[in-house]
Protein backbone atom coordinates (compact mmCIF):
# COMPACT_ATOMS: atom_id res chain seq x y z
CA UNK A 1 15.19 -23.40 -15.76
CA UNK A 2 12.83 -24.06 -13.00
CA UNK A 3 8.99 -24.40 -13.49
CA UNK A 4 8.75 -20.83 -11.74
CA UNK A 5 11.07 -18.96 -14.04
CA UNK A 6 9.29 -21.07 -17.25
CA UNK A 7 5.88 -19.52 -15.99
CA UNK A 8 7.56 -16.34 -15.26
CA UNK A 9 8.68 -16.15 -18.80
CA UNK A 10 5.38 -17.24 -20.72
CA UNK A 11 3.07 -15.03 -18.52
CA UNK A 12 5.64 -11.86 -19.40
CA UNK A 13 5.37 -12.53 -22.79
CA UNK A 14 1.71 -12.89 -22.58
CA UNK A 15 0.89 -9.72 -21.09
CA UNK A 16 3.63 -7.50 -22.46
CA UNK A 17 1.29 -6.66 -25.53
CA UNK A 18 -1.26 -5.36 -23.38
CA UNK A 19 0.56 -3.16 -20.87
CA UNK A 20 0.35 0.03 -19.99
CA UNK A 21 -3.09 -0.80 -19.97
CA UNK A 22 -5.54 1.96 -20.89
CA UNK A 23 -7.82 1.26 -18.22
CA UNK A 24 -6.44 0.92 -14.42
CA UNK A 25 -6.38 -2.85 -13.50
CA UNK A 26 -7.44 -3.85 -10.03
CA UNK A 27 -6.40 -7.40 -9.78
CA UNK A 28 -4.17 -9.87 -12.13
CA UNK A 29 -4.19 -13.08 -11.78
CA UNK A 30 -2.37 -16.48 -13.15
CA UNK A 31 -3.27 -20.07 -12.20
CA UNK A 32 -1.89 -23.11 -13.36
CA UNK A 33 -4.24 -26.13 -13.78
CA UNK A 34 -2.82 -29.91 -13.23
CA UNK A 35 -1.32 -30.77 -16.64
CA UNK A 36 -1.20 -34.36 -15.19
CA UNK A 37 -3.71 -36.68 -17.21
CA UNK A 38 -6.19 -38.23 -15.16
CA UNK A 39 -6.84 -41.81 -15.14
CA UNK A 40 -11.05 -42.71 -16.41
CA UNK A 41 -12.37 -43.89 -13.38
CA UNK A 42 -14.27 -47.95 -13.51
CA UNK A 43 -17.63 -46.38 -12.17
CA UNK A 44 -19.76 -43.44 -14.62
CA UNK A 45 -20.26 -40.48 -14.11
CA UNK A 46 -23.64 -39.34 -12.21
CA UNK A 47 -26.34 -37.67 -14.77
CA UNK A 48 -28.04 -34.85 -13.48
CA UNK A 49 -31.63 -35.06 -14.04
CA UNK A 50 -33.01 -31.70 -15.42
């Protein structure tokens, strides 16, 4: 299977339990966030002085 037709699949079968929905829905949306692990950077992070 590609890696459309896997997200295809798991977003169906997340929102299957909610539709028809009871209220009308104006926008849906699905995003996919890297699933890459980033590499720690040598230099620290910046602190934000509050």
């Amino acid at each position: 299977m590609s890696a459309i037709a896997d997200l295809e699949e798991i977003v169906s079968l997340l929102l299957t339990p909610i539709f028809p929905a009871r209220n009308g829905i104006r926008l849906l949306g699905v995003s996919l966030s890297p699933l890459e692990r980033r590499v720690a950077s040598a230099e620290p992070q910046l602190r934000l002085a509050l």
